[in-house]
N, C-alpha and C. Protein backbone atom coordinates (compact mmCIF):
# COMPACT_ATOMS: atom_id res chain seq x y z
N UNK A 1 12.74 -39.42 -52.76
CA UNK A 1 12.45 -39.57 -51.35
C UNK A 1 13.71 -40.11 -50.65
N UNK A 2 14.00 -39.74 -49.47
CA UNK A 2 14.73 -40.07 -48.47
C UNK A 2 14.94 -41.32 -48.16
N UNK A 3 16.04 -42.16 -47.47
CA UNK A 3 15.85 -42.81 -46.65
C UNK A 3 14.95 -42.88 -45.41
N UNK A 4 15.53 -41.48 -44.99
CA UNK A 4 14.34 -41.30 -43.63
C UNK A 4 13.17 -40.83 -44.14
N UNK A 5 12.47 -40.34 -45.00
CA UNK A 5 11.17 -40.60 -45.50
C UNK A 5 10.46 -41.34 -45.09
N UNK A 6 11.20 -42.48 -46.68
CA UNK A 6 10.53 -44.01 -46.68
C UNK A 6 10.54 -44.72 -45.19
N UNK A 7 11.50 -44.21 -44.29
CA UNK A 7 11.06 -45.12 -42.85
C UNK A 7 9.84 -43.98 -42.33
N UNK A 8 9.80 -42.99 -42.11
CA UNK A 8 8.81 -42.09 -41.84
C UNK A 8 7.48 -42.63 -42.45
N UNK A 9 7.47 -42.76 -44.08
CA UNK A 9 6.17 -43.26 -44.23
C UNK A 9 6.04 -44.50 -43.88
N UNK A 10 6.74 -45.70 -43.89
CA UNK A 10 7.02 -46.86 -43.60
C UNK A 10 5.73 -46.96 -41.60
N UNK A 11 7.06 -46.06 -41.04
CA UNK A 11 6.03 -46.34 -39.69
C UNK A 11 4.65 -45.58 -39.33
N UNK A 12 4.44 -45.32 -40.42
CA UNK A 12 2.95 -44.52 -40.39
C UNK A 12 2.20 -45.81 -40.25
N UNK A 13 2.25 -46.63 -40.93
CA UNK A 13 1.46 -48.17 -40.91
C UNK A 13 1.34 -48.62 -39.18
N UNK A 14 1.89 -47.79 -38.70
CA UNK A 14 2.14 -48.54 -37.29
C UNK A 14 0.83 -47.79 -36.31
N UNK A 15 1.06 -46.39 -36.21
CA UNK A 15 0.03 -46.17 -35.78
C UNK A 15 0.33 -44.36 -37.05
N UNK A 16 -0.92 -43.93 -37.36
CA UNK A 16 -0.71 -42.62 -37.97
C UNK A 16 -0.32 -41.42 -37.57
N UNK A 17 0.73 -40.88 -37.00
CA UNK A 17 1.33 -40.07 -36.47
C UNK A 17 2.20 -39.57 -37.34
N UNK A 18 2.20 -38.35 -36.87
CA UNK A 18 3.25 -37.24 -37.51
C UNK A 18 4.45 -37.43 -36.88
N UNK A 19 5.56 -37.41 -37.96
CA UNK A 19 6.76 -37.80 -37.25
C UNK A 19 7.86 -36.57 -38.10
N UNK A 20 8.87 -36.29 -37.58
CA UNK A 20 9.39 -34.88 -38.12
C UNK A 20 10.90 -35.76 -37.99
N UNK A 21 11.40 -35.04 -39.01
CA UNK A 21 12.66 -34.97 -39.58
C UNK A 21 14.51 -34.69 -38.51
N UNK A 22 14.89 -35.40 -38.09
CA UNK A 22 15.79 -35.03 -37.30
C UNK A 22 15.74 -33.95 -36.46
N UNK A 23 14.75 -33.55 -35.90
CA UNK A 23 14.43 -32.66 -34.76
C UNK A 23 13.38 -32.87 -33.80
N UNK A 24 13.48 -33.35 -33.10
CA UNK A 24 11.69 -33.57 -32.10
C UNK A 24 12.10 -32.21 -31.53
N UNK A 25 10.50 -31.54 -31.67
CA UNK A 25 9.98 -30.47 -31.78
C UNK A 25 8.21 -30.97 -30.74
N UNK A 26 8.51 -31.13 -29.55
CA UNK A 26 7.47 -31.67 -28.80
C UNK A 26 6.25 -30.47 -28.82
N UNK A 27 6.48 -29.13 -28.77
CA UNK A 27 5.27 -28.33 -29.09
C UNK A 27 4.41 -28.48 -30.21
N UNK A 28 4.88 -29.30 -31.77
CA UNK A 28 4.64 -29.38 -32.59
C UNK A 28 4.25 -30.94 -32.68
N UNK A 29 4.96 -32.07 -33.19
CA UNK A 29 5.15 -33.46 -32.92
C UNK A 29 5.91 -33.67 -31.93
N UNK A 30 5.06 -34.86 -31.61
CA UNK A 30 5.87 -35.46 -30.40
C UNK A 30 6.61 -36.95 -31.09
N UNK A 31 6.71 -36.90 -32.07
CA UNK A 31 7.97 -37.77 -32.64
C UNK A 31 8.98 -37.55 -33.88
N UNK A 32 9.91 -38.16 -33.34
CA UNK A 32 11.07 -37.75 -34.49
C UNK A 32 11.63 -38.92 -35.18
N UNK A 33 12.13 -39.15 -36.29
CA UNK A 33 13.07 -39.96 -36.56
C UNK A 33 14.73 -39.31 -37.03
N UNK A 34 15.39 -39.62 -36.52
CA UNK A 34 16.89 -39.06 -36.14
C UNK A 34 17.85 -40.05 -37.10
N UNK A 35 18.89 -38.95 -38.17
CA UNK A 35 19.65 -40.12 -38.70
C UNK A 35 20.88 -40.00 -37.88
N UNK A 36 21.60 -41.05 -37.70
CA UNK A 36 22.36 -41.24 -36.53
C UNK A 36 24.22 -40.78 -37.80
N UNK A 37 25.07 -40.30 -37.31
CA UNK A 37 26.13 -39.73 -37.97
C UNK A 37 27.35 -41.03 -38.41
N UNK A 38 26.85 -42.21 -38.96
CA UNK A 38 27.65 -43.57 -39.00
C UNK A 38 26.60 -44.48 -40.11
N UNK A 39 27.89 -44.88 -41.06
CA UNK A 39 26.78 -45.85 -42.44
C UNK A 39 27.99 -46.90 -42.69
N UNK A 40 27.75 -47.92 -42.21
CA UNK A 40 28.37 -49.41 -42.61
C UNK A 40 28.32 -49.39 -44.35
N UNK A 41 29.22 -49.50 -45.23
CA UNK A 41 29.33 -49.80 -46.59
C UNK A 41 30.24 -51.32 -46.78
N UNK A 42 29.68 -51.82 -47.34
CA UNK A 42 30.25 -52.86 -47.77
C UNK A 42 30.41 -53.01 -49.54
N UNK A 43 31.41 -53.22 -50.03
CA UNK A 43 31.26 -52.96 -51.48
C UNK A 43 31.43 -54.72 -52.01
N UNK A 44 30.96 -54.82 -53.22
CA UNK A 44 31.16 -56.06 -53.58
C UNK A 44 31.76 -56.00 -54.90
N UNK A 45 32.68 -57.30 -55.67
CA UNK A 45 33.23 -56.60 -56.89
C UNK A 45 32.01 -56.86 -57.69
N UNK A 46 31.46 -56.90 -57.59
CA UNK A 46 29.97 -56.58 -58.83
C UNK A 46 29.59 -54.76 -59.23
N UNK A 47 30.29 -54.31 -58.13
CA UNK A 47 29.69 -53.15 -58.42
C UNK A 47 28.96 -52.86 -57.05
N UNK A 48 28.35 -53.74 -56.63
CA UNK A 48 26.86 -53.52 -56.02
C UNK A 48 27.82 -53.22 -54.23
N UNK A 49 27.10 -52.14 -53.96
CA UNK A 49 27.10 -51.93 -51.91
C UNK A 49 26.11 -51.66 -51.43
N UNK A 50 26.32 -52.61 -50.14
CA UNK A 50 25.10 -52.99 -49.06
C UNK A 50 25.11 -51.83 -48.30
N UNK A 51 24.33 -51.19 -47.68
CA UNK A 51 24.56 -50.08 -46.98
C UNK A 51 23.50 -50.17 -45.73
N UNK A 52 24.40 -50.44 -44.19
CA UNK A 52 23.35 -50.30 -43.35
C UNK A 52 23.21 -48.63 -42.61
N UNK A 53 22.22 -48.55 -42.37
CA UNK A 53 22.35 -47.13 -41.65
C UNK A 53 21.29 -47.19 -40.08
N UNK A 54 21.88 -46.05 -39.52
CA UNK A 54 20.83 -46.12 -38.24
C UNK A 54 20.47 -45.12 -38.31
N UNK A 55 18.84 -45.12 -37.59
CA UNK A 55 18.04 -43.85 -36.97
C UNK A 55 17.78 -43.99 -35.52
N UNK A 56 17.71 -43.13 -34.97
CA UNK A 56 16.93 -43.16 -33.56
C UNK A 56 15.34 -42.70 -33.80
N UNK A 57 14.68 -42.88 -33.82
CA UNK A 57 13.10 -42.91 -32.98
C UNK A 57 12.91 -42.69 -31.98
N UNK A 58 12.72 -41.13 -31.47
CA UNK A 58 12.17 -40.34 -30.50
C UNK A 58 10.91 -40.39 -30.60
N UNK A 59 10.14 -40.60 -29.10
CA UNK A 59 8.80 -40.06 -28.85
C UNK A 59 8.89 -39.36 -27.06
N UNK A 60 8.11 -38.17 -27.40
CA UNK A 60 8.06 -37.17 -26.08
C UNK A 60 6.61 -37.91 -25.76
N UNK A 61 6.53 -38.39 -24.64
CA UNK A 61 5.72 -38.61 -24.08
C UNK A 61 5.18 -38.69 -22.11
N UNK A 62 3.84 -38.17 -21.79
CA UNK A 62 3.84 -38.41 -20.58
C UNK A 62 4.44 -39.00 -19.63
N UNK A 63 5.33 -38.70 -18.43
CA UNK A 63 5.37 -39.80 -17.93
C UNK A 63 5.43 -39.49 -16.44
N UNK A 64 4.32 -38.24 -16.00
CA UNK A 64 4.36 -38.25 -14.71
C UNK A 64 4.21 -39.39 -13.81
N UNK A 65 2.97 -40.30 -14.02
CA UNK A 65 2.74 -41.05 -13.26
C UNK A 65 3.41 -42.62 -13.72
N UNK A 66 3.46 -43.52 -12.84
CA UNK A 66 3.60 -44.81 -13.03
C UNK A 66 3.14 -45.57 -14.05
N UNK A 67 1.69 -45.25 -13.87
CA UNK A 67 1.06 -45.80 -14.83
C UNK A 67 1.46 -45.06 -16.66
N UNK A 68 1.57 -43.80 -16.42
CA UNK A 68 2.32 -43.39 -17.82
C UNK A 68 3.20 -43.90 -18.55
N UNK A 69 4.42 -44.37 -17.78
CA UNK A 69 5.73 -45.04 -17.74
C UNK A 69 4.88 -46.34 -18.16
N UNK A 70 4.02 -47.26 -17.78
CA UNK A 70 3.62 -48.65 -18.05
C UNK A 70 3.05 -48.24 -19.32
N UNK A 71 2.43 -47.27 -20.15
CA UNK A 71 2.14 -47.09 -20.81
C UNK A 71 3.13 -46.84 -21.93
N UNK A 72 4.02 -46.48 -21.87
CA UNK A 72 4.84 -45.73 -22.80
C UNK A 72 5.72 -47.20 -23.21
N UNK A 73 6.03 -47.98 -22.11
CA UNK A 73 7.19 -48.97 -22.24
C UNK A 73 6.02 -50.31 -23.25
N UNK A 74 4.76 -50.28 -23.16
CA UNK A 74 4.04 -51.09 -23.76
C UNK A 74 3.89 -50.67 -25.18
N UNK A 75 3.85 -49.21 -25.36
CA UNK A 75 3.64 -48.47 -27.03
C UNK A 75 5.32 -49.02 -27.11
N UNK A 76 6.24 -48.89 -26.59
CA UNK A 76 7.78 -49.67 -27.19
C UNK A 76 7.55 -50.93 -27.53
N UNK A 77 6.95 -51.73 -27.16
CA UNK A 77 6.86 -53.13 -27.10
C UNK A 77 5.90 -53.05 -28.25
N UNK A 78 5.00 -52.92 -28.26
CA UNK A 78 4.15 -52.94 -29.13
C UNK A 78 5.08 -52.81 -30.76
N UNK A 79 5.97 -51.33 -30.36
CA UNK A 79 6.44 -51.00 -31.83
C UNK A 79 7.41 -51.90 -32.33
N UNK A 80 7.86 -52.44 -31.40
CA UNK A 80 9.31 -53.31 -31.67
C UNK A 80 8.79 -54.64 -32.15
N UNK A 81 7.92 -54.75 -31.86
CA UNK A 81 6.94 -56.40 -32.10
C UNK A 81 6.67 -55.92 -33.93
N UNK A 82 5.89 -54.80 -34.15
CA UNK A 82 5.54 -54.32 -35.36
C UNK A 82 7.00 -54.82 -36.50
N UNK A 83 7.45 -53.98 -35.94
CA UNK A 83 8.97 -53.99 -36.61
C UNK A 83 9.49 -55.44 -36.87
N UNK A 84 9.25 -55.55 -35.98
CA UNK A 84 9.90 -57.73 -36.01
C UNK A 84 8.84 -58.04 -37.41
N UNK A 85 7.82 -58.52 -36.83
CA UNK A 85 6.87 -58.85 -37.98
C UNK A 85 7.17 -58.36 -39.20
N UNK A 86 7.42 -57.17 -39.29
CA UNK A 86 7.47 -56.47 -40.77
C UNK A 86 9.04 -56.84 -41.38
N UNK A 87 9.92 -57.34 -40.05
CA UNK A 87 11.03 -57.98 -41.32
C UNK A 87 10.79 -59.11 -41.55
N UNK A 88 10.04 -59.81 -41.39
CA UNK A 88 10.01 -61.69 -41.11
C UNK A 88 9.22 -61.42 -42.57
N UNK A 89 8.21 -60.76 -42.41
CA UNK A 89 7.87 -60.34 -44.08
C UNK A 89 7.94 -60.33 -44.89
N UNK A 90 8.84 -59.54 -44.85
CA UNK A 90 9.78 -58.49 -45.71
C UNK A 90 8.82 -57.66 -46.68
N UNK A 91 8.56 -56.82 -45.10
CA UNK A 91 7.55 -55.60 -45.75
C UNK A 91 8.39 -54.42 -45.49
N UNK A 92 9.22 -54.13 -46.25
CA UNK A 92 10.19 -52.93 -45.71
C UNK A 92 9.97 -51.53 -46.50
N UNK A 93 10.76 -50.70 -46.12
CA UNK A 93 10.06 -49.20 -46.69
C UNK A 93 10.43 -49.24 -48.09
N UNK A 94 10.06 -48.35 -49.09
CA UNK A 94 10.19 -48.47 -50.06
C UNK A 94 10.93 -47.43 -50.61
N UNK A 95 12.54 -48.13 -51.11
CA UNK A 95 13.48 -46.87 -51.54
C UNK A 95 13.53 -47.09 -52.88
N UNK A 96 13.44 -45.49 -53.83
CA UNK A 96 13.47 -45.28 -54.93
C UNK A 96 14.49 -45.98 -55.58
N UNK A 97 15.89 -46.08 -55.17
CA UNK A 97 16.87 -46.76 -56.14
C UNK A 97 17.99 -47.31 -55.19
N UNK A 98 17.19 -48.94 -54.22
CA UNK A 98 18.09 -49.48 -53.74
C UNK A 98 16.93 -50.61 -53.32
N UNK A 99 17.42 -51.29 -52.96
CA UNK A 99 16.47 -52.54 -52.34
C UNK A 99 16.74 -52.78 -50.96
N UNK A 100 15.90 -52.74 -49.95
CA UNK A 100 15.84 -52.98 -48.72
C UNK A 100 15.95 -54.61 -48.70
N UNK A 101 16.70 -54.92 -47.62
CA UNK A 101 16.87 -56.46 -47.30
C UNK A 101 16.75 -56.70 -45.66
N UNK A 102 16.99 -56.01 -45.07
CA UNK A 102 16.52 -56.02 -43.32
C UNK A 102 16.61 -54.91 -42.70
N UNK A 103 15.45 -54.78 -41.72
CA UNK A 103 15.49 -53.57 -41.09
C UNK A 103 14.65 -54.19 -39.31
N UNK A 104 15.81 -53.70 -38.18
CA UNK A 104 15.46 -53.81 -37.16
C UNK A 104 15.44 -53.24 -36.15
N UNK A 105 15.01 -53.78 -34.75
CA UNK A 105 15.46 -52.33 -33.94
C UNK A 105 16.90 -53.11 -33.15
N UNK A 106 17.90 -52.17 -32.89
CA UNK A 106 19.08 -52.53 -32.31
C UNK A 106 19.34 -52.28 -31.13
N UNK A 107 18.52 -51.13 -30.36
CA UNK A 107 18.67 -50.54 -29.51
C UNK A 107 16.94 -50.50 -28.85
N UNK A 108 16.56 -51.03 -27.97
CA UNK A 108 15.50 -51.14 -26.99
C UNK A 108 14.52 -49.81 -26.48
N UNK A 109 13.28 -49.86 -26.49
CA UNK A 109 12.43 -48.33 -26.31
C UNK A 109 13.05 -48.39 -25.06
N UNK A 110 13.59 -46.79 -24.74
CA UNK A 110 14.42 -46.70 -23.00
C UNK A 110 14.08 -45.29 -22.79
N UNK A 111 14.14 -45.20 -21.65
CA UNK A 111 13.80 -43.58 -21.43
C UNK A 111 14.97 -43.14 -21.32
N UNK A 112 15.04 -41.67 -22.19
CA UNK A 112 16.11 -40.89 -22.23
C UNK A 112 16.06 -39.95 -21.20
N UNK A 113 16.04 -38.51 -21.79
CA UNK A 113 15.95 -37.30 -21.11
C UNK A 113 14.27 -37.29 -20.68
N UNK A 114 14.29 -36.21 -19.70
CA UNK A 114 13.02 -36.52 -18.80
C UNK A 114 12.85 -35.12 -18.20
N UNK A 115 11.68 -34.90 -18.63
CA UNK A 115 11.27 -32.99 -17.92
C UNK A 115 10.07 -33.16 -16.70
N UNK A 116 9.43 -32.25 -16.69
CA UNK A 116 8.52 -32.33 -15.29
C UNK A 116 7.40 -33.22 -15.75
N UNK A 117 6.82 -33.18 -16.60
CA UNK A 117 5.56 -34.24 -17.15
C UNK A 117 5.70 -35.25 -18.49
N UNK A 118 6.73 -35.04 -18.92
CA UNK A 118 7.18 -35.75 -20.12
C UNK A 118 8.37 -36.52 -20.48
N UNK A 119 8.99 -37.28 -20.68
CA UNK A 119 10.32 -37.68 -21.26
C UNK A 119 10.26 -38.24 -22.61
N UNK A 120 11.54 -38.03 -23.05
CA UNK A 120 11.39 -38.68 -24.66
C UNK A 120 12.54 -40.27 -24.67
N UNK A 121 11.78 -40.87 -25.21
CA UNK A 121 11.89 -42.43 -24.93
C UNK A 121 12.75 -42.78 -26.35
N UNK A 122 13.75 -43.56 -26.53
CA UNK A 122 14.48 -43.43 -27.41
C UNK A 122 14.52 -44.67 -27.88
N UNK A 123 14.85 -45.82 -29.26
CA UNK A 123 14.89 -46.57 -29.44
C UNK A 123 15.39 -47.09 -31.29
N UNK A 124 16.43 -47.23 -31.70
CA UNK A 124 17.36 -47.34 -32.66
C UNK A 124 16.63 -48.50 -33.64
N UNK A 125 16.47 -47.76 -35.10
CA UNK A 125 16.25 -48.80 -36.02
C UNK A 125 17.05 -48.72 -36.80
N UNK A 126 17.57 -49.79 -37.74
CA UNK A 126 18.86 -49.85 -37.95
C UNK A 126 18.47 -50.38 -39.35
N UNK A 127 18.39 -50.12 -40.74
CA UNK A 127 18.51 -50.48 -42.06
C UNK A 127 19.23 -51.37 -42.76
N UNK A 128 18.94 -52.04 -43.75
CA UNK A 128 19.66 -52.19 -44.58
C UNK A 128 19.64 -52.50 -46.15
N UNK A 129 20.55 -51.82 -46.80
CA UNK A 129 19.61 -51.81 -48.19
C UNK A 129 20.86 -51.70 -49.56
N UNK A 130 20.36 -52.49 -50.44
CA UNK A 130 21.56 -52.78 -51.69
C UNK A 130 21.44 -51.62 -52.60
N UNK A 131 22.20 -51.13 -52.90
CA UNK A 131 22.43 -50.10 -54.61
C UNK A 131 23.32 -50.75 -55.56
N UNK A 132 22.49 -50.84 -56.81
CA UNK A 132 23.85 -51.55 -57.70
C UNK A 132 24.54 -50.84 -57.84
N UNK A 133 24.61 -49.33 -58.18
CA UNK A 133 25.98 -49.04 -58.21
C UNK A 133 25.86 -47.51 -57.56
């Protein structure tokens, strides 16, 4: 399994939604998780590197009206609160051959791009996780 998997299944706990693979595909899911083209390595002489990585977290959602927008910025809040909790935890996703040590959001639920009844709201979670070698 993936990195972005294990965060894929990871935020299923949050609410159960289908979430798709580096493409939001709003006719299909209306969420994506995006791996972002940049991975912090840190090596240690043990052998062992820390590796942080980022995703973006797309969701296409309503936002003709006002009240949509109050809605959408509260499902951000909501998720970012989730996320907090789950590192204070340390309930993190589960990677086959590395150990997760923090995972947060870095970047705030914000509205991105924006069509006639929908925009997709964007918001950066950011990994981090050891491999011995």
């Amino acid at each position: 399994m993936t990195v972005s998997e294990s965060i894929i299944t990871w935020l299923k706990d949050f609410e159960n939604q289908a979430i798709d693979t580096d493409i939001l595909k709003v006719t299909v899911n209306k969420y994506a998780l995006v791996k972002e083209p940049n991975q912090q390595i840190k090596s240690y002489i043990t052998g062992k590197k820390e590796y942080t990585d980022h995703y973006t977290f797309q969701a296409c959602l309503a936002s003709q009206t006002n009240t949509d927008r109050i809605d959408n910025q509260e499902y951000g809040e909501r998720l970012s609160e989730w996320v907090k909790e789950k590192n204070i935890k340390q309930e993190f996703p589960l990677l086959a051959d590395a150990k997760v040590t923090e995972i947060g959001i870095t970047t705030p639920f914000y509205m991105g791009e924006t069509a006639t009844n929908e925009s997709v709201y964007e918001m950066t979670i950011a990994i981090k996780y050891i491999k011995e070698r």
